[in-house]
Protein backbone atom coordinates (compact mmCIF):
# COMPACT_ATOMS: atom_id res chain seq x y z
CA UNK A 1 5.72 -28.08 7.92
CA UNK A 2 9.47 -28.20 8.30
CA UNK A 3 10.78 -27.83 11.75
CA UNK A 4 14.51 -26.62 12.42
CA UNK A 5 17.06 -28.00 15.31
CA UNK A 6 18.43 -25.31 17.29
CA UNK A 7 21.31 -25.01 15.60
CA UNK A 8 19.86 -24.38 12.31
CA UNK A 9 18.05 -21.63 13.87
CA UNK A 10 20.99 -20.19 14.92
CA UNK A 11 23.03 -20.46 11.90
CA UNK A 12 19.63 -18.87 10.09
CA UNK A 13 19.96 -15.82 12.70
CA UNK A 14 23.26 -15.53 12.49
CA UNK A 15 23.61 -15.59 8.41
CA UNK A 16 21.01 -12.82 8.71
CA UNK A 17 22.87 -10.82 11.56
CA UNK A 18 25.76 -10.53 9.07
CA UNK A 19 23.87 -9.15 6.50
CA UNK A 20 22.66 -6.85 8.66
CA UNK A 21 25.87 -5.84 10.20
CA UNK A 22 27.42 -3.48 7.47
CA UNK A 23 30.65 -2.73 9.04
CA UNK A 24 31.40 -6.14 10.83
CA UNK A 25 31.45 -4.79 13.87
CA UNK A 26 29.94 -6.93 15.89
CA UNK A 27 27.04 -4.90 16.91
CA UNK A 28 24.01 -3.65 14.72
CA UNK A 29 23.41 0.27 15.12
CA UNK A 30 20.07 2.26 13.62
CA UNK A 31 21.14 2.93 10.45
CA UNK A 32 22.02 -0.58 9.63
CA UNK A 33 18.82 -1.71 10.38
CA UNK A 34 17.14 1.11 8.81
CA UNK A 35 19.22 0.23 5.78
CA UNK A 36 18.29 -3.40 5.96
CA UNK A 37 14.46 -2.86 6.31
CA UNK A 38 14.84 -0.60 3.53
CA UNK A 39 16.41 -3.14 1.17
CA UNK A 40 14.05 -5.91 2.64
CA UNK A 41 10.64 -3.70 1.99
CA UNK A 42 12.53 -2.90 -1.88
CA UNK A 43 13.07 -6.42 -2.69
CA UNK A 44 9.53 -7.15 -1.70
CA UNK A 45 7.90 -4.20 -3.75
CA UNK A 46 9.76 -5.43 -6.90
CA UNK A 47 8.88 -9.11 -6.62
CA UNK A 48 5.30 -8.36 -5.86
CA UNK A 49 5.18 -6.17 -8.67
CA UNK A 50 6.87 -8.58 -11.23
CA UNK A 51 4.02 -11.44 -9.62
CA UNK A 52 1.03 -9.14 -9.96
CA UNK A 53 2.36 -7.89 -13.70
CA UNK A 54 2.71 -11.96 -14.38
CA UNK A 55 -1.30 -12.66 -12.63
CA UNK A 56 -2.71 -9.34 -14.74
CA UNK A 57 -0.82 -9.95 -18.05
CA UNK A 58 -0.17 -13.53 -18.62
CA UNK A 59 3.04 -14.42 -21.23
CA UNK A 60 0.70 -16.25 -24.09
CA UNK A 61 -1.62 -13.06 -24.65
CA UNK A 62 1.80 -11.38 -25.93
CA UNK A 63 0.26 -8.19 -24.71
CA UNK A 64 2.87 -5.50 -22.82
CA UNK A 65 0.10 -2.98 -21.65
CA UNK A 66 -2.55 -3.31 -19.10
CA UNK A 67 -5.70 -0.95 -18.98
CA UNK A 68 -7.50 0.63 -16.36
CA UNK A 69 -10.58 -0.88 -17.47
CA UNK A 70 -9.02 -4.65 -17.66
CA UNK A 71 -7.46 -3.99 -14.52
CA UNK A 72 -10.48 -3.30 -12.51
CA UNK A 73 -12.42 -5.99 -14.72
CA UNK A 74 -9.34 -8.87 -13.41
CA UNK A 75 -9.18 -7.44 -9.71
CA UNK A 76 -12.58 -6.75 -8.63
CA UNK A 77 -14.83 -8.76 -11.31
CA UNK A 78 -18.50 -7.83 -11.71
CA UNK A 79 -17.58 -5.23 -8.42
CA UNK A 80 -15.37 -2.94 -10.31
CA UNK A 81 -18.15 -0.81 -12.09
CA UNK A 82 -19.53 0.07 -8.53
CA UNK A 83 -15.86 1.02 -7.10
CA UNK A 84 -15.29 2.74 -10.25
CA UNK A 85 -18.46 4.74 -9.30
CA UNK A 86 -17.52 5.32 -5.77
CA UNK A 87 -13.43 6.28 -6.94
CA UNK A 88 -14.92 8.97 -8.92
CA UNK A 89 -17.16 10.58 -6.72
CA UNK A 90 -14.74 10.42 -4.18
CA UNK A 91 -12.70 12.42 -6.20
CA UNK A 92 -15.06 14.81 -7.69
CA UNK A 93 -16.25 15.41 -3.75
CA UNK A 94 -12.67 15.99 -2.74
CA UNK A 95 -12.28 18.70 -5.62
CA UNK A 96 -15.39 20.32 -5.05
CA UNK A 97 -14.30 20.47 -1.21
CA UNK A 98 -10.89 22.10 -2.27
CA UNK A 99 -12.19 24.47 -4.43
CA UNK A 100 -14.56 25.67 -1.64
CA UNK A 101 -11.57 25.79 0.88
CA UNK A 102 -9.83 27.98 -1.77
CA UNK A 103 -12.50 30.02 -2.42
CA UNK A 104 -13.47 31.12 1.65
CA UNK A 105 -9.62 31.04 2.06
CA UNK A 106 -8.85 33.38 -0.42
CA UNK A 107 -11.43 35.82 1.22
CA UNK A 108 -9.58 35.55 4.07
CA UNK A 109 -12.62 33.26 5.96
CA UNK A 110 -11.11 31.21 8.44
CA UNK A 111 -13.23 28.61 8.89
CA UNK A 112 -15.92 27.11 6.69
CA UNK A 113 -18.95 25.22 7.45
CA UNK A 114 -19.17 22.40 4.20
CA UNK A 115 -21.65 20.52 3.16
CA UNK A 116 -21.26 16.62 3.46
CA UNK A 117 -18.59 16.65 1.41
CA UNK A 118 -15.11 15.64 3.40
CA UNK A 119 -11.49 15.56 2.73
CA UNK A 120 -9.54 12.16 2.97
């Protein structure tokens, strides 16, 4: 584990601050750290997308496309055919339940008593 002096801290906080600190002002406001969050959470999305593209689809294979199937298969392992199962009836549940909504709303039935069906 590396520990810092104090001073390194500060110069850390401080290098940061800047960044932060758009305008040079002195003084961060909202949208400056809305803007910084915003380019921190960014930065992240792309690098963990480029690492889990590298883990799923490694150089030697020479392959540039990754399937569903192999997907599942590489993430979840011998799992994947029962969350494949439980992804689609989730979604054939969540259909059925709109089309019902849409059918009692379009008769103009405000409410609707479903069977065991729910909506995310």
């Amino acid at each position: 584990m590396v520990v810092y002096s104090y001073g390194e801290c500060c110069t850390f906080v401080r290098i940061i601050y800047d960044k932060i600190d758009k305008d040079q002002n002195g003084e961060i406001s909202d949208e400056e750290l809305t803007s910084w969050i915003q380019h921190v959470q960014k930065r992240y999305i792309l690098s963990d997308t480029d690492r889990q593209w590298q883990d799923h689809i490694p150089e030697d294979d020479g392959k540039t496309q990754l399937t569903w199937e192999v997907y599942m298969e590489r993430t979840y392992g011998e799992m994947h055919g029962i969350i494949t199962c439980y992804i689609s009836w989730t979604l054939v549940s969540n259909l059925l339940s709109l089309i019902l909504v849409m059918h009692y709303a379009s008769r103009g039935i405000a409410t609707v008593n479903r069977p065991s069906v729910h909506l995310p």
